[in-house]
Protein backbone atom coordinates (compact mmCIF):
# COMPACT_ATOMS: atom_id res chain seq x y z
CA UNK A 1 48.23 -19.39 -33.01
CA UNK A 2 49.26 -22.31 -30.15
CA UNK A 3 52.01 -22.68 -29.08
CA UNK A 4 53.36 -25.64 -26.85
CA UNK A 5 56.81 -26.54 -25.41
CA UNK A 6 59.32 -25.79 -22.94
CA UNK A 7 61.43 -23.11 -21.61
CA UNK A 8 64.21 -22.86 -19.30
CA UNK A 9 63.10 -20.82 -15.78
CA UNK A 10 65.90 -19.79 -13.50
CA UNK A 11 63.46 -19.84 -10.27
CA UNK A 12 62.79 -23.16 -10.73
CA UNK A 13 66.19 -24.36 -11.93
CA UNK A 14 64.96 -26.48 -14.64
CA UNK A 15 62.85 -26.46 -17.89
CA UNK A 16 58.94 -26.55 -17.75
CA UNK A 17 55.98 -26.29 -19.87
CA UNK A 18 54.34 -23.87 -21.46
CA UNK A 19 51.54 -23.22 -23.90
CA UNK A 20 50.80 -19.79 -25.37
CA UNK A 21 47.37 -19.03 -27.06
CA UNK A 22 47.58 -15.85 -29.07
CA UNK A 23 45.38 -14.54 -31.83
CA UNK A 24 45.70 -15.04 -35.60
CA UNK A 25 45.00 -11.56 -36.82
CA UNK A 26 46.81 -8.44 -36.61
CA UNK A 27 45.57 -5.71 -34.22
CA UNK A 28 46.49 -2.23 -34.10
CA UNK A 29 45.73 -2.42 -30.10
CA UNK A 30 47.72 -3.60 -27.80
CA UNK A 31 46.98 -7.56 -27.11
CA UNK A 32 46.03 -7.90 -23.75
CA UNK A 33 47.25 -10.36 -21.42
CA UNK A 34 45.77 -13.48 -19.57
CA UNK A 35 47.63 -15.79 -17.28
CA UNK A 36 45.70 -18.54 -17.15
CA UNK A 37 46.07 -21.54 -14.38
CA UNK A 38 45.60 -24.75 -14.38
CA UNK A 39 44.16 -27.12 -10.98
CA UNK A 40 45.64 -29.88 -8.99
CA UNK A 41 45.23 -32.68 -11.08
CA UNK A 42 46.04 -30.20 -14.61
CA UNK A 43 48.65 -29.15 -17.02
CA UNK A 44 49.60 -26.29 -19.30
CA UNK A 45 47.42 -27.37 -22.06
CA UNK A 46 44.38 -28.38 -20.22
CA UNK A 47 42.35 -24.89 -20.94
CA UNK A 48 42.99 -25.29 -24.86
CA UNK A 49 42.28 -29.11 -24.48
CA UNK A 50 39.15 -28.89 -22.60
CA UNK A 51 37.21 -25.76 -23.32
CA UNK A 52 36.96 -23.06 -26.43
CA UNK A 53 39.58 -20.96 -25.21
CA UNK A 54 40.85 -20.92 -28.53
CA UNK A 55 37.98 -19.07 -30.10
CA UNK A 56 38.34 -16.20 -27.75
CA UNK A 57 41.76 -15.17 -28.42
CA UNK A 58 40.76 -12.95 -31.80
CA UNK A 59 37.26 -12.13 -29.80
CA UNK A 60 39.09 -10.88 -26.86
CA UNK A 61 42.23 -9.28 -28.17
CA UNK A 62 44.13 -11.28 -25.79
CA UNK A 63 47.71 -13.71 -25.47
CA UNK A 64 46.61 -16.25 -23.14
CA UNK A 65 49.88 -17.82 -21.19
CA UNK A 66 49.40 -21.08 -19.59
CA UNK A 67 52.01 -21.98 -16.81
CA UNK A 68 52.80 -25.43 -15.47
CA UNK A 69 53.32 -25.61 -11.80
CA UNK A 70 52.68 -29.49 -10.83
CA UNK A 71 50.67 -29.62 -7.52
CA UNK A 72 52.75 -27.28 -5.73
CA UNK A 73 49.53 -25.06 -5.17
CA UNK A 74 51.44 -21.98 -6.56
CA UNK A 75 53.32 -21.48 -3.77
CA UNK A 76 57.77 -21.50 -3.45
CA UNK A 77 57.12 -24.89 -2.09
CA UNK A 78 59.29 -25.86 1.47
CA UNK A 79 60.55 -29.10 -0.27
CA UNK A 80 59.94 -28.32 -3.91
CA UNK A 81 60.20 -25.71 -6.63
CA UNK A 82 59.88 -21.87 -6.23
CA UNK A 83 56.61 -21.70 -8.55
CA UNK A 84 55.29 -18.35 -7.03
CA UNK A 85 58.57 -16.62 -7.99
CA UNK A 86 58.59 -18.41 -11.38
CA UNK A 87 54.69 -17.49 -12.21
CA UNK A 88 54.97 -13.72 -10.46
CA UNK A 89 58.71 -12.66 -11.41
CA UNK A 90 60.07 -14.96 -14.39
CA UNK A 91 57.45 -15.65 -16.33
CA UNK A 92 56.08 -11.96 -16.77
CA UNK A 93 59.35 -10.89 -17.96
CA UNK A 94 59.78 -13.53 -20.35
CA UNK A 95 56.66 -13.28 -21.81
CA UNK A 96 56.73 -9.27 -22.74
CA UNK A 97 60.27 -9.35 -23.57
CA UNK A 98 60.19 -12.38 -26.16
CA UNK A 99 55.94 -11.05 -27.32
CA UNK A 100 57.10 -7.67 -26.98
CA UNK A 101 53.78 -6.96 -24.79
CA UNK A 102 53.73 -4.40 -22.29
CA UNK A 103 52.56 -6.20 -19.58
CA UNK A 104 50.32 -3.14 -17.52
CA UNK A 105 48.09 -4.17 -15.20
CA UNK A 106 44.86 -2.69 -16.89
CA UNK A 107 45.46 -4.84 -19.63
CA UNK A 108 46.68 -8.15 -17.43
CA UNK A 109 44.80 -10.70 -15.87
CA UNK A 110 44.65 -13.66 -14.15
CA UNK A 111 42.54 -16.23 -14.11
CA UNK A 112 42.56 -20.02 -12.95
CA UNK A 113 39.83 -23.28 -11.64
CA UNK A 114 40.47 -25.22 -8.78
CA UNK A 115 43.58 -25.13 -7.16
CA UNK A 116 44.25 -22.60 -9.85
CA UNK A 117 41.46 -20.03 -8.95
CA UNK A 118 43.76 -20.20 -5.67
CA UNK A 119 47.14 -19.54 -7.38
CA UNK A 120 45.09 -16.68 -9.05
CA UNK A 121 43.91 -15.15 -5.84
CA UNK A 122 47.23 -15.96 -3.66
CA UNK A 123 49.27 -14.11 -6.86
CA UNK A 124 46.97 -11.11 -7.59
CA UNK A 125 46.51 -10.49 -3.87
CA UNK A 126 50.14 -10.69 -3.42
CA UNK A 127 51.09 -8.54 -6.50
CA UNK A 128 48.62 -5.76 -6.90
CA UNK A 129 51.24 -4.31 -9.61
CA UNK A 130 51.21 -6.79 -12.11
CA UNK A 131 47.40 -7.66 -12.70
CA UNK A 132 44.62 -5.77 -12.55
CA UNK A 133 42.06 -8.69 -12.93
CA UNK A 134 41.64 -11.54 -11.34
CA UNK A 135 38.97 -14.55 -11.79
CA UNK A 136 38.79 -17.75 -9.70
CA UNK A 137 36.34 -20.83 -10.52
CA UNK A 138 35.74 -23.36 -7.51
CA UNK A 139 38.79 -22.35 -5.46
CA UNK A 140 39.92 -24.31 -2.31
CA UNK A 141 42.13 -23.70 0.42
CA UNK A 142 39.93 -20.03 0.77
CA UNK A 143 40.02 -20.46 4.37
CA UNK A 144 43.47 -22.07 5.13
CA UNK A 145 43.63 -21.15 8.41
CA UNK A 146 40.43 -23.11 9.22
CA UNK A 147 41.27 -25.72 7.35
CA UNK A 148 44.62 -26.56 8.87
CA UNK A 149 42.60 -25.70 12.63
CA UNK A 150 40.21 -28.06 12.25
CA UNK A 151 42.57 -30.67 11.05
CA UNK A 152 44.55 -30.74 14.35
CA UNK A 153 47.45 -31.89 12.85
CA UNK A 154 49.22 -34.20 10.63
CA UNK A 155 47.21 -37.69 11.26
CA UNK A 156 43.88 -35.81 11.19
CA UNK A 157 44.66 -33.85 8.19
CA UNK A 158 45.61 -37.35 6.63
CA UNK A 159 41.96 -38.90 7.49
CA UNK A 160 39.97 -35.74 6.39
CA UNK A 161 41.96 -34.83 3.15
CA UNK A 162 43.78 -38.65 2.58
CA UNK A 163 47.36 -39.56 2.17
CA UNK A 164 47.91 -37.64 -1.42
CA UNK A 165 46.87 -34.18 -0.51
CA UNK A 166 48.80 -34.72 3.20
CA UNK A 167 51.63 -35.79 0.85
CA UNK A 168 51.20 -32.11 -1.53
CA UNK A 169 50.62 -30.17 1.55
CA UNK A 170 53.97 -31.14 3.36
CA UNK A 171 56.07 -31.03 0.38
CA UNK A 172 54.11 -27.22 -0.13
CA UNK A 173 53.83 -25.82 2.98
CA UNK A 174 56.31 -28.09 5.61
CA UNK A 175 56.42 -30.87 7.43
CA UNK A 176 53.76 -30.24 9.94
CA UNK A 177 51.83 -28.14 7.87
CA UNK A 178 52.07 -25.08 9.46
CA UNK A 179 49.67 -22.07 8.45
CA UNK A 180 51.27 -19.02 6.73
CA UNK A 181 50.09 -15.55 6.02
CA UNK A 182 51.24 -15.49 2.59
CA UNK A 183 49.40 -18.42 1.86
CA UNK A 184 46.26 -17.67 2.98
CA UNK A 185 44.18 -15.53 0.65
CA UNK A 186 41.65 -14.02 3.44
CA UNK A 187 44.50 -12.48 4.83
CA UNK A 188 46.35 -11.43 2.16
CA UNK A 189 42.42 -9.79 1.08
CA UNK A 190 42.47 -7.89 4.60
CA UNK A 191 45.84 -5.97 3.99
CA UNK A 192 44.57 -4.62 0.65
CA UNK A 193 41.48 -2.79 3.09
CA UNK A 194 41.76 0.53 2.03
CA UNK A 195 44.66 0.20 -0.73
CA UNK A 196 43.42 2.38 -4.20
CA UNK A 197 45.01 -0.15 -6.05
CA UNK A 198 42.67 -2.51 -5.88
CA UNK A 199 41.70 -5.94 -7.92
CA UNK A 200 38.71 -6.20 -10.39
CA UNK A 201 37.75 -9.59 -8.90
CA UNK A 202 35.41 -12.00 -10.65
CA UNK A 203 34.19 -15.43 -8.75
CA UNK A 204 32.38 -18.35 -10.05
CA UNK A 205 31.70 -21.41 -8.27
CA UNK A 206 28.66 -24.24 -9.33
CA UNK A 207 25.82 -24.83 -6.83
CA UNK A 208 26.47 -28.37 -6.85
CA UNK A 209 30.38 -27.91 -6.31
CA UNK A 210 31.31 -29.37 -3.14
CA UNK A 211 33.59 -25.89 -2.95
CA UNK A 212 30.19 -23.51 -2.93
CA UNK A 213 29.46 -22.09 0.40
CA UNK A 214 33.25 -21.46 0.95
CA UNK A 215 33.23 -19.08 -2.47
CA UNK A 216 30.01 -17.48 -2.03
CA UNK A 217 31.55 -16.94 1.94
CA UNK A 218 34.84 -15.55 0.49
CA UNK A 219 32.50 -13.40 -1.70
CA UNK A 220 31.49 -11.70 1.11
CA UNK A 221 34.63 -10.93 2.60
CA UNK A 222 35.85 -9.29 -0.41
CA UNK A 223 32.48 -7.01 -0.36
CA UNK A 224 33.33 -6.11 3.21
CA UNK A 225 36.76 -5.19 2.01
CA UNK A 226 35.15 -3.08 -0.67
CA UNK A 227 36.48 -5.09 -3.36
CA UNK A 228 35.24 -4.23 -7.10
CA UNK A 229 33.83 -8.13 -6.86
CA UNK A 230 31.38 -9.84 -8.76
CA UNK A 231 30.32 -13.03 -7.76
CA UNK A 232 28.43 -15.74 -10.17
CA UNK A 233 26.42 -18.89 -9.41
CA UNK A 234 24.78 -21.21 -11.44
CA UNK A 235 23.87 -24.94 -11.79
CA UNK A 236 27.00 -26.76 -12.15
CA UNK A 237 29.89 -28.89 -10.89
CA UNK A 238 33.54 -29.06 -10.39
CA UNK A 239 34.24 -29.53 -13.86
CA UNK A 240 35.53 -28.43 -17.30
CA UNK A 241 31.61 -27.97 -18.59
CA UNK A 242 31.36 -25.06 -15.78
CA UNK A 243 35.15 -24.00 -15.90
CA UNK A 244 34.39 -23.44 -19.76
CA UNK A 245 31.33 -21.00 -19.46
CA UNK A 246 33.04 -19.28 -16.26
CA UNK A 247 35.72 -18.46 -18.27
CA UNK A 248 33.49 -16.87 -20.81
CA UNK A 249 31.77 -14.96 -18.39
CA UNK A 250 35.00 -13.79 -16.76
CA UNK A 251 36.31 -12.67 -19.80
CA UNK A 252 33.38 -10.52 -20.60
CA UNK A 253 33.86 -9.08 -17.15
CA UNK A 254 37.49 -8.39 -17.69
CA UNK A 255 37.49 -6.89 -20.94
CA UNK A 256 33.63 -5.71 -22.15
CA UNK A 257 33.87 -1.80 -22.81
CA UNK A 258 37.71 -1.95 -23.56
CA UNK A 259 38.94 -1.35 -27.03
């Protein structure tokens, strides 16, 4: 079953789009839950339009919920829309209220490409309660900090990134783009050191994405943290052909050995 349209959220003070995946047969289990993200350039229906998400609903057991969030990088946005709040406060509650699903974290994940595997990692990291799983494909913005450091401000930023992303960073983050602990999802990784409520965390990221050696980099972090992390390369780009099998393969590592 798909379904597409539009629902009111308070955080963001306006309607938005959604579009719900769930499976066409009955199930005496409980259906698990997916949250499933979309990247800069995306929408809610990209991951049914674009790979075969909607054979793995039945396979998997699981209601896959797809958010829309613009470009606002999943973040309550400085000159923008509170998307963080919508996608980690609303939106559960919505969802297992009106699917009557229960909405524990063994059974939830999160998963997203692109500047959605960083609204995966930047939400799970920041809400260890709600999901117990989270998968990013090709994520940016892994190493903010740097990022904005070697940028040296606004005009730099503007050469190395160009005038649209300098555009979606100010409207995100502020004016002068200034770097943020709760955006930054090495740091939000370092205060979970120790926690025993720790992420199942699955990464994926092509060897011919121009995004590898910052994945298979944050991969290593999260080992050092002693993060339950598996980390996946293979031949591939930036691109639905290797968002479609990373999704495959994360969902195998979610959910294999679960009822």
């Amino acid at each position: 079953m798909i379904l597409r349209g539009n629902l009111f959220s308070q955080k963001l003070e306006m309607e938005t789009s959604i579009t719900i995946l769930a499976p066409d047969h009955q199930s005496n289990q409980p259906h698990r839950i997916v949250y499933l993200l979309h990247g800069l350039c995306g929408r809610s229906g990209d991951w049914i339009d674009y790979t075969m998400l909607p054979n793995y609903a039945g396979a998997y057991n699981t209601i896959f919920i797809m958010p829309e969030v613009a470009r606002s990088f999943y973040s309550d946005m400085k000159f923008g829309l509170n998307y963080f709040s919508y996608i980690t406060d609303e939106l559960p509650q919505i969802c297992c209220s009106n699917f009557n699903l229960s909405g524990d974290r063994e059974n939830t994940a999160i998963i997203g490409a692109s500047m959605g595997g960083y609204g995966a990692l930047k939400c799970a990291l920041s809400r260890t309660d709600l999901y117990g799983m989270c998968c990013s494909f090709s994520a940016p913005c892994l190493f903010l900090k740097e990022d904005l450091q070697r940028s040296e401000g606004v005009l730099n930023f503007k050469e190395l990134y160009g005038e649209s992303l300098l555009r979606d960073f100010q409207a995100v983050f502020g004016e002068n783009i200034p770097w943020s602990p709760k955006d930054d999802v090495v740091e939000l990784a370092g205060r979970k050191k120790g926690n025993a409520e720790k992420l199942k965390v699955y990464l994926a990221c092509g060897t011919d994405d121009y995004l590898y050696h910052d994945n298979l980099r944050y991969s290593y972090i999260l080992k050092d943290l002693q993060f339950d992390i598996n980390f996946e390369e293979w031949k591939g780009n930036h691109n639905w052909y290797f968002f479609d099998e990373a999704l495959k393969r994360s969902l195998d590592f979610c959910f294999s050995g679960k009822p």
